[in-house]
C-alpha atoms as a PDB file:
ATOM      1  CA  UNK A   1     -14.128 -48.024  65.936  1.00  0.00           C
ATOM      2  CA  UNK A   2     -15.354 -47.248  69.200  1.00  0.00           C
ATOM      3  CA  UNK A   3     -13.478 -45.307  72.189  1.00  0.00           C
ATOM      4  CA  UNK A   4     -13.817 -46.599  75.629  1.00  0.00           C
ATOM      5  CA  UNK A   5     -13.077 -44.707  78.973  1.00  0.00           C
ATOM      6  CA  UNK A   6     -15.181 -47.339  80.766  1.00  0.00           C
ATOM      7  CA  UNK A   7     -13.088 -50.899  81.637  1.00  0.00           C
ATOM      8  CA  UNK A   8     -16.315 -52.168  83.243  1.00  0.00           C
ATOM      9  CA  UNK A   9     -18.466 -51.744  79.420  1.00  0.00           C
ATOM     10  CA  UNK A  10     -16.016 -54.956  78.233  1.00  0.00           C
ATOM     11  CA  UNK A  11     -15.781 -56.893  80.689  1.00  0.00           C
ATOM     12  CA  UNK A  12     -16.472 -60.721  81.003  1.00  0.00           C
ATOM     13  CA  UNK A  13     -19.958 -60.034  82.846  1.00  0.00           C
ATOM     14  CA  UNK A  14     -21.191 -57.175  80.496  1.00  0.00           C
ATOM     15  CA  UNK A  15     -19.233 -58.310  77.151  1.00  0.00           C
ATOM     16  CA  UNK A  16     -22.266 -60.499  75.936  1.00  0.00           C
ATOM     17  CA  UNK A  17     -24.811 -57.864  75.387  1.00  0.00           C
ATOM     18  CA  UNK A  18     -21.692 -55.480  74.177  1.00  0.00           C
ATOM     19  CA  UNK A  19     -20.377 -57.919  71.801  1.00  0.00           C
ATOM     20  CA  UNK A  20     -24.102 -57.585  69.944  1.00  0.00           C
ATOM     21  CA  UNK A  21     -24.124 -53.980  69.478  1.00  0.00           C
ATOM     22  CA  UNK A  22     -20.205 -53.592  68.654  1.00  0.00           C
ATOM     23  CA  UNK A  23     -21.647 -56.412  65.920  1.00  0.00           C
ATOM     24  CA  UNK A  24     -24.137 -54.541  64.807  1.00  0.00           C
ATOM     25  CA  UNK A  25     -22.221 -51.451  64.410  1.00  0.00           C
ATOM     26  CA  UNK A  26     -19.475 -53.171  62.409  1.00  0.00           C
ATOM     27  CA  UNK A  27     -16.646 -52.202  65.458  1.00  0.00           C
ATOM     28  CA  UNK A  28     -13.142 -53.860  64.323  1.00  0.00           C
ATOM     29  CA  UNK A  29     -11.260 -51.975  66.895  1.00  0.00           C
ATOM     30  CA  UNK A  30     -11.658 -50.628  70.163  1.00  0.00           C
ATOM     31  CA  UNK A  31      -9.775 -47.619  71.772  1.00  0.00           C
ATOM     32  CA  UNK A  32      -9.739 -48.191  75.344  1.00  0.00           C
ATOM     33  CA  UNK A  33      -8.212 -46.308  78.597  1.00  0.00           C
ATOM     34  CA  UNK A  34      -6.555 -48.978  80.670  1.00  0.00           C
ATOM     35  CA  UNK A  35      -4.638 -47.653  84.001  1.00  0.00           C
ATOM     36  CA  UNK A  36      -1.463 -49.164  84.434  1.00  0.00           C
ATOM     37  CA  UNK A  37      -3.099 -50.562  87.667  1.00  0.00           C
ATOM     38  CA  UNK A  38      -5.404 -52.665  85.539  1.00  0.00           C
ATOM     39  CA  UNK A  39      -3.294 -54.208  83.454  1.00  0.00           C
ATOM     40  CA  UNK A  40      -2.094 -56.555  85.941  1.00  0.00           C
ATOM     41  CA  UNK A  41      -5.223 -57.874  86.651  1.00  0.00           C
ATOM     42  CA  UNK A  42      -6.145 -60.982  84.630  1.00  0.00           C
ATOM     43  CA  UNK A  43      -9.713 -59.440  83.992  1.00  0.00           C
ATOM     44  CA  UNK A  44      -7.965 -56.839  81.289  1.00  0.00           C
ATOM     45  CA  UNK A  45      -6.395 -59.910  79.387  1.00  0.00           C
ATOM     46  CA  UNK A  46      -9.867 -61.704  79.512  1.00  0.00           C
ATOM     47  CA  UNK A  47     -11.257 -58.515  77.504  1.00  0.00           C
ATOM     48  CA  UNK A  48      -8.346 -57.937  74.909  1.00  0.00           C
ATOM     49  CA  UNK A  49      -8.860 -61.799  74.413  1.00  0.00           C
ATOM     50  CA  UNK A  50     -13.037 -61.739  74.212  1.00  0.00           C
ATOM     51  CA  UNK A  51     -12.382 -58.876  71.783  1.00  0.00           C
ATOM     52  CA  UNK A  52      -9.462 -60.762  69.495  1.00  0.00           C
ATOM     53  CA  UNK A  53     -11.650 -63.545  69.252  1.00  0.00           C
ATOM     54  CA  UNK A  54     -14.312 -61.551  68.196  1.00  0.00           C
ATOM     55  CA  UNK A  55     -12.239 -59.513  65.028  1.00  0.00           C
ATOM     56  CA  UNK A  56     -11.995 -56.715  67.353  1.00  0.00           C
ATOM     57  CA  UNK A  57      -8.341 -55.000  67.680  1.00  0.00           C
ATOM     58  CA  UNK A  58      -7.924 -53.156  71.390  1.00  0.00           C
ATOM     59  CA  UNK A  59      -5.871 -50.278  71.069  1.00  0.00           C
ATOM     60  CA  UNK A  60      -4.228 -48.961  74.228  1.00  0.00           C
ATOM     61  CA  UNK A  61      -5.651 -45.301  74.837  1.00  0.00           C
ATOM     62  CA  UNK A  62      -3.268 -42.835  76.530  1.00  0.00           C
ATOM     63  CA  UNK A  63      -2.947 -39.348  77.104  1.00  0.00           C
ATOM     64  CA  UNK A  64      -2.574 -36.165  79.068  1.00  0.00           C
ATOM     65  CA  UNK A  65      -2.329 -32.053  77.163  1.00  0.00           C
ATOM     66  CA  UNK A  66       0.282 -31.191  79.381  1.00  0.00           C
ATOM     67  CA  UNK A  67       2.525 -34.027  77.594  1.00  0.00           C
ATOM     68  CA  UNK A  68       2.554 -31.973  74.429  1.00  0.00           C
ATOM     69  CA  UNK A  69       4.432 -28.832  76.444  1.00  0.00           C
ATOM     70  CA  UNK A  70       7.844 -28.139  75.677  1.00  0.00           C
ATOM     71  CA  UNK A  71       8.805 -28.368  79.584  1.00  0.00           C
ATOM     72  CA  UNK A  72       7.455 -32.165  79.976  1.00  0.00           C
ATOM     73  CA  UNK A  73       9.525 -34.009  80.255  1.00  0.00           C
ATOM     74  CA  UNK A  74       7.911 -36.926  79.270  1.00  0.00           C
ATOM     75  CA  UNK A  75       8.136 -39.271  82.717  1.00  0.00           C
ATOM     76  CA  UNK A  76       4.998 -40.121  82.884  1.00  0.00           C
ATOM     77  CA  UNK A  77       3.890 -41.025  79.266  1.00  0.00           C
ATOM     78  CA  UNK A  78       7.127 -43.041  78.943  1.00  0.00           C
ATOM     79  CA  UNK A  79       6.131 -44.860  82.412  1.00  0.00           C
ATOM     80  CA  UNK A  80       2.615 -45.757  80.737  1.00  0.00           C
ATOM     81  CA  UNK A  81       4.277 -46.980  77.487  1.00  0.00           C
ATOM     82  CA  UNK A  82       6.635 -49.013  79.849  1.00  0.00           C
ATOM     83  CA  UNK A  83       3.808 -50.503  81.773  1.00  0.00           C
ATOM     84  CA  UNK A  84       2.095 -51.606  77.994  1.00  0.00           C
ATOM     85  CA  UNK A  85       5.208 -52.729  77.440  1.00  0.00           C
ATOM     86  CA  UNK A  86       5.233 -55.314  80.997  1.00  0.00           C
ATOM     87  CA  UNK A  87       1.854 -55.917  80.036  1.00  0.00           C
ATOM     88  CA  UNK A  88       3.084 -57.480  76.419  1.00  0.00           C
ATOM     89  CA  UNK A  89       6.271 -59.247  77.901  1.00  0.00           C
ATOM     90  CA  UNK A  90       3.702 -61.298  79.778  1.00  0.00           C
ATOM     91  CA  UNK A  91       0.853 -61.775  77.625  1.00  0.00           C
ATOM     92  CA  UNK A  92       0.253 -64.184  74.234  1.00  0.00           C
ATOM     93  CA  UNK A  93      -0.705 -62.931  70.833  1.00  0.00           C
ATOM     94  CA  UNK A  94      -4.720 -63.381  72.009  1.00  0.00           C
ATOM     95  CA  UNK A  95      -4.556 -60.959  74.262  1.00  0.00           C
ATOM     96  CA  UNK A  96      -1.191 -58.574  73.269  1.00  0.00           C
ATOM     97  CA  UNK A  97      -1.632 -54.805  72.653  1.00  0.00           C
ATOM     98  CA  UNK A  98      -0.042 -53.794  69.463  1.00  0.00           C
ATOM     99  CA  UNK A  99      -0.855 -49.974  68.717  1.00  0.00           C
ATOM    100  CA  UNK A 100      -1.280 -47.447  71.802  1.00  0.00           C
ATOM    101  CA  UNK A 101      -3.087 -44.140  70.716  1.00  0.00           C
ATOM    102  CA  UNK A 102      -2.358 -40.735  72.287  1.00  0.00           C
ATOM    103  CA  UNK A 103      -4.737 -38.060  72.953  1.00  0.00           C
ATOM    104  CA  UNK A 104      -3.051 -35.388  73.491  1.00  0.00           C
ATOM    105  CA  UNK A 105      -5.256 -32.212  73.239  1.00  0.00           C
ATOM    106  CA  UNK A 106      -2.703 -28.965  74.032  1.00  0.00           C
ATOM    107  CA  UNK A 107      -4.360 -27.379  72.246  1.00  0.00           C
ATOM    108  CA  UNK A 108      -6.734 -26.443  74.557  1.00  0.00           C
ATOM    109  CA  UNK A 109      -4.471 -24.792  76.918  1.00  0.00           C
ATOM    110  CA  UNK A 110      -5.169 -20.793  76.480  1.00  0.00           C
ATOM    111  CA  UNK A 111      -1.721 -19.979  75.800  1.00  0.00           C
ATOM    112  CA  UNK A 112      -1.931 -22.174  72.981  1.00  0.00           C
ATOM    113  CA  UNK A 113      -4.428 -20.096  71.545  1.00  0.00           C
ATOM    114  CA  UNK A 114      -2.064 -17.266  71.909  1.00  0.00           C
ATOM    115  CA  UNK A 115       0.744 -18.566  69.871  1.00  0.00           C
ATOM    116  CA  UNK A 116      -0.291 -21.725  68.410  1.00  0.00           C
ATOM    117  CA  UNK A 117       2.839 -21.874  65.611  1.00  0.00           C
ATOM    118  CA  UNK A 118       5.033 -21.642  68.714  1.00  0.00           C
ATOM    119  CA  UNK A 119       3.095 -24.300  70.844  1.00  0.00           C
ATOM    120  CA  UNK A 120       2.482 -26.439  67.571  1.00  0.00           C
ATOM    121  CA  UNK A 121       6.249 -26.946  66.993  1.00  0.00           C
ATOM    122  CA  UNK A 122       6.756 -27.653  70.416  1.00  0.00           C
ATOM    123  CA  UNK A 123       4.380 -29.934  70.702  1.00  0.00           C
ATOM    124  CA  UNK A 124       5.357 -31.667  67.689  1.00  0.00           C
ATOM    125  CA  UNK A 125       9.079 -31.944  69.456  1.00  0.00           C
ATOM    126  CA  UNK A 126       7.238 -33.884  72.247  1.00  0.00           C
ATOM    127  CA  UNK A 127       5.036 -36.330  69.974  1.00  0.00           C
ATOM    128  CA  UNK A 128       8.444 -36.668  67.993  1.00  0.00           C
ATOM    129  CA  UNK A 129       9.925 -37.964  71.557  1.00  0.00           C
ATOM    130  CA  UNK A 130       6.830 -39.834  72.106  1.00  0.00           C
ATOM    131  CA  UNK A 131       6.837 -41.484  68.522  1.00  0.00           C
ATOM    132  CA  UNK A 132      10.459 -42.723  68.733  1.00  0.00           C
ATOM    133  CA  UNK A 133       9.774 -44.524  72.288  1.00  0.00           C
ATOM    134  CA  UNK A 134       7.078 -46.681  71.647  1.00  0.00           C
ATOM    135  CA  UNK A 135       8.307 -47.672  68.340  1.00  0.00           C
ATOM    136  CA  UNK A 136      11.231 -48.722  70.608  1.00  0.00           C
ATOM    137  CA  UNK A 137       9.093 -50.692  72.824  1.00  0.00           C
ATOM    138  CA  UNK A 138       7.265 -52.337  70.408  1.00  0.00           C
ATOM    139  CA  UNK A 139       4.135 -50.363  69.344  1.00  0.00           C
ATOM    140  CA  UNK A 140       2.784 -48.388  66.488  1.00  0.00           C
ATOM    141  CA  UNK A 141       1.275 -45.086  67.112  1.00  0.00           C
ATOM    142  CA  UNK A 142      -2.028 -43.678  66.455  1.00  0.00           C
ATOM    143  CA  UNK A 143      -2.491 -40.190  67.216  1.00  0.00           C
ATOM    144  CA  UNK A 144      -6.061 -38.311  68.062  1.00  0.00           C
ATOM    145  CA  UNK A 145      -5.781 -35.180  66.453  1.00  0.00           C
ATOM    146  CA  UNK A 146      -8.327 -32.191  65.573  1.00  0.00           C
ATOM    147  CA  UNK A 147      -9.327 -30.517  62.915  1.00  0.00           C
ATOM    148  CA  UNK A 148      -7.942 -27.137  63.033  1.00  0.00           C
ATOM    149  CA  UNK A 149      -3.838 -28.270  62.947  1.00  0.00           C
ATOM    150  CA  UNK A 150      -3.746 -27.508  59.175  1.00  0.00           C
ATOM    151  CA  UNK A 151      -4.875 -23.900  60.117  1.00  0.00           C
ATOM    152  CA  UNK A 152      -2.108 -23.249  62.084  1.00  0.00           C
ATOM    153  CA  UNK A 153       0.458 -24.134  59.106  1.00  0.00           C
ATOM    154  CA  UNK A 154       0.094 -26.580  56.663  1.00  0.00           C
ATOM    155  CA  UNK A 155       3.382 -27.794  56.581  1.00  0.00           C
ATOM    156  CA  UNK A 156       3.859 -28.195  60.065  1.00  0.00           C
ATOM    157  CA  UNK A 157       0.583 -30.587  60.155  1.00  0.00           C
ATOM    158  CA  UNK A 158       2.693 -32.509  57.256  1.00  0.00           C
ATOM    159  CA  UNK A 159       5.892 -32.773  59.289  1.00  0.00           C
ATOM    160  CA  UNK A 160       3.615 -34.282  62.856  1.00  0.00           C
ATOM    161  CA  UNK A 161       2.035 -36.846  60.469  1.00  0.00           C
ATOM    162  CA  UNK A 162       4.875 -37.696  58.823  1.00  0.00           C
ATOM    163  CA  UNK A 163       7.132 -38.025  62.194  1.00  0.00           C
ATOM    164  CA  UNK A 164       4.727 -38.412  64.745  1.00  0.00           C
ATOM    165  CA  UNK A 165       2.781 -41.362  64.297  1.00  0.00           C
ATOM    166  CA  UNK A 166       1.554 -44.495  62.047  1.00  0.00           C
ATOM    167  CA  UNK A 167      -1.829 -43.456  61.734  1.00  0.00           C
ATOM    168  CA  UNK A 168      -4.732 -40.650  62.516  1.00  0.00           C
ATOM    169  CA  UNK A 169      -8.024 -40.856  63.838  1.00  0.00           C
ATOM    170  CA  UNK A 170      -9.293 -37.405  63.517  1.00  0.00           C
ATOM    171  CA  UNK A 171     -12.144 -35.698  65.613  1.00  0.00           C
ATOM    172  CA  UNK A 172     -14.502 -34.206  62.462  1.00  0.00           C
ATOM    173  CA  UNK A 173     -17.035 -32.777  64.835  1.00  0.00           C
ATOM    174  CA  UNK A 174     -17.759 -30.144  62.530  1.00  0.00           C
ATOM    175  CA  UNK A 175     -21.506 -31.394  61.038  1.00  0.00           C
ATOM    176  CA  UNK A 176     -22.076 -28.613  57.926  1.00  0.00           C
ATOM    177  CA  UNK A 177     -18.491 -29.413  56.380  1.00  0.00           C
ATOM    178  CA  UNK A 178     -17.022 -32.751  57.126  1.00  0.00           C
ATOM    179  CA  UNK A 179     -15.485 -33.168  54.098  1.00  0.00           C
ATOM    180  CA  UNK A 180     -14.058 -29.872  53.300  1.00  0.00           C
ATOM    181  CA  UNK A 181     -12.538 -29.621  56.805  1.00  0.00           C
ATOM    182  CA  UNK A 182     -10.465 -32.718  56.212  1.00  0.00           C
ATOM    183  CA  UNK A 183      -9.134 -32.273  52.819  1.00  0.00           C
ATOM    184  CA  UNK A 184      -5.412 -31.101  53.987  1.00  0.00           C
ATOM    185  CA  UNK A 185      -5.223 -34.091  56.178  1.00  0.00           C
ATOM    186  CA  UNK A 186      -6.689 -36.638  53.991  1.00  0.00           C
ATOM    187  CA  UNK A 187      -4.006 -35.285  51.018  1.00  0.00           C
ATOM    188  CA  UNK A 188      -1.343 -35.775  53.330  1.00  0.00           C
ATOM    189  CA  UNK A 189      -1.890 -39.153  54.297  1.00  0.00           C
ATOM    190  CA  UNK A 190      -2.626 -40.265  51.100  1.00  0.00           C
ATOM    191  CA  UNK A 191       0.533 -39.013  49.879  1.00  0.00           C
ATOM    192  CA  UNK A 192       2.388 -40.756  53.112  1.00  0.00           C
ATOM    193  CA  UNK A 193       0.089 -43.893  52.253  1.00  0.00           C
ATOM    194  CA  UNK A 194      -0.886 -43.487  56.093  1.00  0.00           C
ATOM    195  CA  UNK A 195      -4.075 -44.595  57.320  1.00  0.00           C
ATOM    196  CA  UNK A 196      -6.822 -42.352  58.842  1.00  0.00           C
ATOM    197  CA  UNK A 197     -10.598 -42.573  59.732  1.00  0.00           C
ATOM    198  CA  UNK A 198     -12.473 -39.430  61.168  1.00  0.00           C
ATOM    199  CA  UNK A 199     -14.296 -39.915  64.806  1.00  0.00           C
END
């Protein structure tokens, strides 16, 4: 897979020379940022379609770390889901958007670091919230997710996969032990027969 902040990489005028290298790497899916602005213009169903056509899935990227604390309440995530949402109401099943992923790093706020059981379960309250209303609008969920959840409690890693989402794509930035650092997760979603891939 291959994340994309940049709408301008996939468009119609720079998708030929992209389409050879996401064909050379063997890219089946695409995780791209699209403003809500943007998907109104016809350009953004033009990509999703050049990429369908291609065996490439485009999975709406989303996400802000203040969604994950316990006092959001959740407007504006819910207002980008709903503007996917007018997006699929008008588009055809060439250029649809099925899955939205959310990276939502919280973790990264300092107080987290201070109590991260207390900011884990709260955060898992929001993705809970977060879950439940895009599976109401349509969409499966895919959630970006670090390494280091299982360190703050197992079972509380095993309760946000099992509630939170459809999938994982976990950031394994860790070189020296990419394997070992991923065993809890991996377990878990074999045992949930969820799928994940490591970034």
């Amino acid at each position: 897979s291959l994340y994309c902040w940049n709408l301008y990489l996939l468009n119609e005028g720079s998708f030929p020379s992209a389409l050879s290298f996401l064909k050379e790497e063997q890219i089946t899916r695409v995780y791209q940022e699209i403003p809500s602005l943007y998907l109104k213009q016809p350009e953004t169903a033009a990509m999703i379609s050049n990429l369908n056509a291609n065996g490439i899935e485009t999975v709406a990227l989303l996400g802000d770390r203040s969604w994950g604390l316990a006092d959001n309440d959740l407007t504006e995530p819910k207002a980008a889901i709903d503007a996917l949402k007018a997006y699929n109401d008008n588009a055809n099943e060439n250029n649809a958007i099925h899955k939205i992923a959310f990276d939502i790093e919280t973790y990264t706020y300092s107080d987290w670091k201070n109590d991260p059981e207390e900011y884990f379960i709260s955060y898992i309250s929001q993705m809970q919230e977060i879950y439940r209303y895009s599976h109401a609008q349509g969409f499966d969920v895919v959630m970006v997710i670090p390494v280091h959840y299982d360190s703050i409690d197992v079972e509380l890693l095993r309760q946000f996969i099992e509630t939170c989402c459809d999938e994982i794509s976990l950031m394994n930035y860790s070189k020296p032990n990419q394997v070992r650092g991923i065993e809890n997760e991996v377990a878990i979603c074999r045992e949930l027969g969820m799928s994940m891939e490591t970034i």
